[in-house]
Protein backbone atom coordinates (compact mmCIF):
# COMPACT_ATOMS: atom_id res chain seq x y z
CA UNK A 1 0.00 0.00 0.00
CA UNK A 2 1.11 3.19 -1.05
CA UNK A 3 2.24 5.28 1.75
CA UNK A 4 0.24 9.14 1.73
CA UNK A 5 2.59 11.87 3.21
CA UNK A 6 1.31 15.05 4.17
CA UNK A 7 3.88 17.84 3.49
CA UNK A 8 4.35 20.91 4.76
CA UNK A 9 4.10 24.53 3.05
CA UNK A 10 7.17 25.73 4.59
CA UNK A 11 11.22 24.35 3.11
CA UNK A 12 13.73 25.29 5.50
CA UNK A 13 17.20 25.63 4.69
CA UNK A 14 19.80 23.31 5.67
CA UNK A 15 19.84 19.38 6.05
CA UNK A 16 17.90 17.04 8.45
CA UNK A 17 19.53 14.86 10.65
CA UNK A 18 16.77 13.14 12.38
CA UNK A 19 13.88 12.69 10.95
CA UNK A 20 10.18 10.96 11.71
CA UNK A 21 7.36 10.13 10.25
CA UNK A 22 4.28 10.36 12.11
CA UNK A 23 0.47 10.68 11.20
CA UNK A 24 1.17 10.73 8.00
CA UNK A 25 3.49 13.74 8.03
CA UNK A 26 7.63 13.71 7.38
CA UNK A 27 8.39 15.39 10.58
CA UNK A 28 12.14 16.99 11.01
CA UNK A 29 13.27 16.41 14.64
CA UNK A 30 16.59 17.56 14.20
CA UNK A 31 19.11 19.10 11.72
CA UNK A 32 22.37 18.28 11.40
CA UNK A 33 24.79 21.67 12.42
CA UNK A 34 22.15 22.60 14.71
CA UNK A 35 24.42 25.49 16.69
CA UNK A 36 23.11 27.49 19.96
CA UNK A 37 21.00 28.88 18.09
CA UNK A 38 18.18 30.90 18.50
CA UNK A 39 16.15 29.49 16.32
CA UNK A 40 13.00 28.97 13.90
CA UNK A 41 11.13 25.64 14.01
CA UNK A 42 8.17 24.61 12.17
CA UNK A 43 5.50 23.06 13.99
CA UNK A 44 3.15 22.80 10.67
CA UNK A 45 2.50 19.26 11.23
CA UNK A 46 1.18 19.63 15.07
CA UNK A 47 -2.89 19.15 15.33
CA UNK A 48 -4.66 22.31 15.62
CA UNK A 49 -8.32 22.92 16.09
CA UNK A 50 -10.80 25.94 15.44
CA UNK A 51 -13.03 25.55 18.39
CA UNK A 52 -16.76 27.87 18.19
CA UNK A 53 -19.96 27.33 20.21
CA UNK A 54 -21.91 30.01 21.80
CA UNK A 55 -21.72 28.91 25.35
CA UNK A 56 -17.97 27.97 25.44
CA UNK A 57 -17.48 28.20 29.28
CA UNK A 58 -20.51 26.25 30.17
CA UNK A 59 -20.16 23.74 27.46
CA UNK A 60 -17.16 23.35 27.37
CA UNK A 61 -16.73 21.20 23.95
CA UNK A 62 -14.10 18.73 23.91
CA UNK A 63 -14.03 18.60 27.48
CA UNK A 64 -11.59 21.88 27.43
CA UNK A 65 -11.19 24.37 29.89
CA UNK A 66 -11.24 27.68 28.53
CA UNK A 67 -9.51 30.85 29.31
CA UNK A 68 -11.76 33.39 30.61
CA UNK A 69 -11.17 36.37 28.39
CA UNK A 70 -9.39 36.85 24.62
CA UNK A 71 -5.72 36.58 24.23
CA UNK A 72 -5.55 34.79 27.69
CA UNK A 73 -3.86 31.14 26.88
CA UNK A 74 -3.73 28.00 29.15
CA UNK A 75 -1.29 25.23 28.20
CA UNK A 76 -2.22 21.80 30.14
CA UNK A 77 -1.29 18.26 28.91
CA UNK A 78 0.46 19.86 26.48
CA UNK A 79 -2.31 21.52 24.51
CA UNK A 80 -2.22 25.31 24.06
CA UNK A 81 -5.66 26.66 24.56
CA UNK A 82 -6.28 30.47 23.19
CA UNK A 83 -9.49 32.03 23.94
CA UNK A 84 -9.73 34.16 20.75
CA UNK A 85 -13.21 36.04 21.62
CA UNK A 86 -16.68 35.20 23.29
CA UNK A 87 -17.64 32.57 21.06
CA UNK A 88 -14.16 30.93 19.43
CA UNK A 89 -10.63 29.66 20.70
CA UNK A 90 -7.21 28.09 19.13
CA UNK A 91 -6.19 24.76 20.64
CA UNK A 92 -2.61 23.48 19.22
CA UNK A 93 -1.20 20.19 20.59
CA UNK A 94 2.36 21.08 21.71
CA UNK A 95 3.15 17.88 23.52
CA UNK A 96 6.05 15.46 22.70
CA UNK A 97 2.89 12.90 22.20
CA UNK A 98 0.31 13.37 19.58
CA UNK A 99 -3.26 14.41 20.58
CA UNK A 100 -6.00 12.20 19.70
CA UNK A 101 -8.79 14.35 17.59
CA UNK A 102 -11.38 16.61 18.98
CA UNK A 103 -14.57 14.46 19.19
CA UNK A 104 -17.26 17.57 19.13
CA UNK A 105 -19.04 19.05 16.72
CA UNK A 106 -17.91 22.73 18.07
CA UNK A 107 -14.36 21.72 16.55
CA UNK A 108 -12.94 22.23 12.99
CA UNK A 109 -10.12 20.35 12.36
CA UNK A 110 -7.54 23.32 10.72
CA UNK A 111 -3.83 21.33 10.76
CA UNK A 112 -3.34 21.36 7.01
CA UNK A 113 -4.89 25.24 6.58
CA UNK A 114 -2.87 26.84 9.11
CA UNK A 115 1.36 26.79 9.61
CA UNK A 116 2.51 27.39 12.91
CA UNK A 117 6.39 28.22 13.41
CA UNK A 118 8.32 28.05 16.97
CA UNK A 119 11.27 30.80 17.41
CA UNK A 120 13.04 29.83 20.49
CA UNK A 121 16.14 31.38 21.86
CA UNK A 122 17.49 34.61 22.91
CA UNK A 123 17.37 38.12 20.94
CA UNK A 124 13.86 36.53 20.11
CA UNK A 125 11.76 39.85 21.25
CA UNK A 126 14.28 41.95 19.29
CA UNK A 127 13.48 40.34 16.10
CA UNK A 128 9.72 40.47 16.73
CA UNK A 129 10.22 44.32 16.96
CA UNK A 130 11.13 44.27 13.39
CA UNK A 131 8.78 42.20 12.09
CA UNK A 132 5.21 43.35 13.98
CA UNK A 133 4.27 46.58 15.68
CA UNK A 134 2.04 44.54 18.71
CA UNK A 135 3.93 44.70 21.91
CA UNK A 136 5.01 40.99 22.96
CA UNK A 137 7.05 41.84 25.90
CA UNK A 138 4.21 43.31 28.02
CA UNK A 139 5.26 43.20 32.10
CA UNK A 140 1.54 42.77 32.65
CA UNK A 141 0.77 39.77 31.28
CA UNK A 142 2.80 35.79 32.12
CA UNK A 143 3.38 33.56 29.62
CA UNK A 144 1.29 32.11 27.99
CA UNK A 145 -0.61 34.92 26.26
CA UNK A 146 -2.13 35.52 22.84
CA UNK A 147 -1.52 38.73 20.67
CA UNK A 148 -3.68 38.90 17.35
CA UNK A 149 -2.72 41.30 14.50
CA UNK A 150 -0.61 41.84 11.81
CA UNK A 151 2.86 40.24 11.54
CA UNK A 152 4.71 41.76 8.26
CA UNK A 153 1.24 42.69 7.21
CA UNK A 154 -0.23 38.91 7.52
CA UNK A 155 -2.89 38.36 9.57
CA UNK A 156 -1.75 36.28 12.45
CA UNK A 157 -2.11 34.85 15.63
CA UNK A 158 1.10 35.00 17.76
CA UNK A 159 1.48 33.37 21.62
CA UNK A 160 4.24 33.65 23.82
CA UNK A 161 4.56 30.71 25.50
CA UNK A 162 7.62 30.97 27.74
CA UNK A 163 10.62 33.64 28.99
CA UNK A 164 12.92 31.34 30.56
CA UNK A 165 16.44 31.08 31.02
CA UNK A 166 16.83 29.46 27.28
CA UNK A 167 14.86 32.19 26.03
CA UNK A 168 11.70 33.13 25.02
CA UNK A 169 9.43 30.44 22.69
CA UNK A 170 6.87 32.66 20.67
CA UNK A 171 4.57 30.78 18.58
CA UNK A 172 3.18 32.41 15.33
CA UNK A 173 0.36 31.22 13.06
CA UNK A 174 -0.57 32.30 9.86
CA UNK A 175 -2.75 31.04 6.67
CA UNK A 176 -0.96 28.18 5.20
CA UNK A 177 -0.73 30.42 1.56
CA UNK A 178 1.59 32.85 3.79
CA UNK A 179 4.20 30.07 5.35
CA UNK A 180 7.20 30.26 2.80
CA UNK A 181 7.16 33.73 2.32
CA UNK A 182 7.12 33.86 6.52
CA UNK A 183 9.15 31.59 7.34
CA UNK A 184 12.05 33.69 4.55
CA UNK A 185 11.10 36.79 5.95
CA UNK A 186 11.91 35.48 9.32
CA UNK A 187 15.23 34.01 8.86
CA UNK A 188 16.36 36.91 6.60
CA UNK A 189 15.22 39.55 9.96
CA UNK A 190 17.06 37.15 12.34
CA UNK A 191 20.24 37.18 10.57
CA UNK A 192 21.67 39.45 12.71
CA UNK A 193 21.01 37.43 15.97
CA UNK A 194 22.19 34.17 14.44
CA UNK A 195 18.54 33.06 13.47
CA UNK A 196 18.96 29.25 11.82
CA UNK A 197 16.25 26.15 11.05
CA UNK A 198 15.61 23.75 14.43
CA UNK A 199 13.82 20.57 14.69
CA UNK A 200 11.07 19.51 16.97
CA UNK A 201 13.22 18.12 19.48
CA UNK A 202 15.01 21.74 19.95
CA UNK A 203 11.61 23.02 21.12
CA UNK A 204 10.30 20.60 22.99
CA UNK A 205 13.70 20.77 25.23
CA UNK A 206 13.23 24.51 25.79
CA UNK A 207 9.40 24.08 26.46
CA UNK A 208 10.18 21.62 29.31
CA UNK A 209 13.03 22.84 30.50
């Protein structure tokens, strides 16, 4: 039987190492000169789910617990909840394991629409500054929070998930048409801080570090 891949939108430079493939997808884990870094990761493969009902707190589809008000975030068992407004959140599976689906009708299955890309590292916020005018290093807010808005004009849908001692992790989503174009703008911005390609396994060490 022939074996289906799902690919991602989104070629980063540079040659894998480590590689898996899971769910149908020909997942990167890690390169082979992977230096300190910081670094830009793509996550396109990871689950993620468009959740809307009208009564999300109450309800609660999927068996979710739901941030109380927009751009607040809750990661738990390794899936990133974002309460986007009233009615409609983001939930991206982050884990090391892979989520099992959604089973309620309140949840659209988005995976292969959306990309999501991981930087992770130091001189992270710095590079944001060039890329978005939306404030990601607020001192009112803890990690993880959710800023929507325009990142180099795209519409977008960025979280920062963590300022540790590593470095930040911001996560950024965009429509999948967008990804390449992104993920070049991106590394071209970050040249200056030593911006290069990381697998999976780089961010899932910073995450639970």
């Amino acid at each position: 039987m022939k074996r289906y891949t799902r690919r991602s939108p989104i070629r980063l430079p540079g040659r894998p190492g480590q590689t898996e493939f899971r769910q149908g997808w020909e997942v990167v884990l890690a390169y082979e000169e992977e230096k300190p870094g910081p670094f830009l990761v793509d996550l396109s493969h990871r689950p993620k789910w468009d959740i809307q009902d009208a009564d999300l707190d109450r309800k609660r589809p999927g068996g979710l617990d739901f941030p109380e008000t927009p751009n607040q975030c809750l990661l738990k068992d390794g899936l990133l909840v974002s309460r986007l407004n009233r009615t409609q959140a983001a939930v991206w599976s982050l884990g090391r394991e892979t989520s099992s689906p959604l089973e309620t009708p309140a949840a659209t299955d988005v995976t292969d629409g959306w990309v999501l890309l991981a930087l992770v590292g130091g001189g992270i916020f710095n590079l944001m500054e060039k890329v978005t005018r939306l404030d990601l290093r607020s001192r009112i807010k803890k990690p993880p929070f959710l800023v929507q808005g325009p990142l180099l004009d795209i519409p977008a849908k960025m979280a920062v998930l963590k300022n540790g001692r590593e470095g930040p992790i911001i996560l950024l989503a965009v429509s999948r048409g967008y990804g390449q174009s992104l993920a070049e703008a991106l590394l071209e911005a970050g040249r200056e801080i030593g911006l290069i390609p990381g697998g999976e396994l780089v961010f899932h060490r910073v995450l639970y570090f």
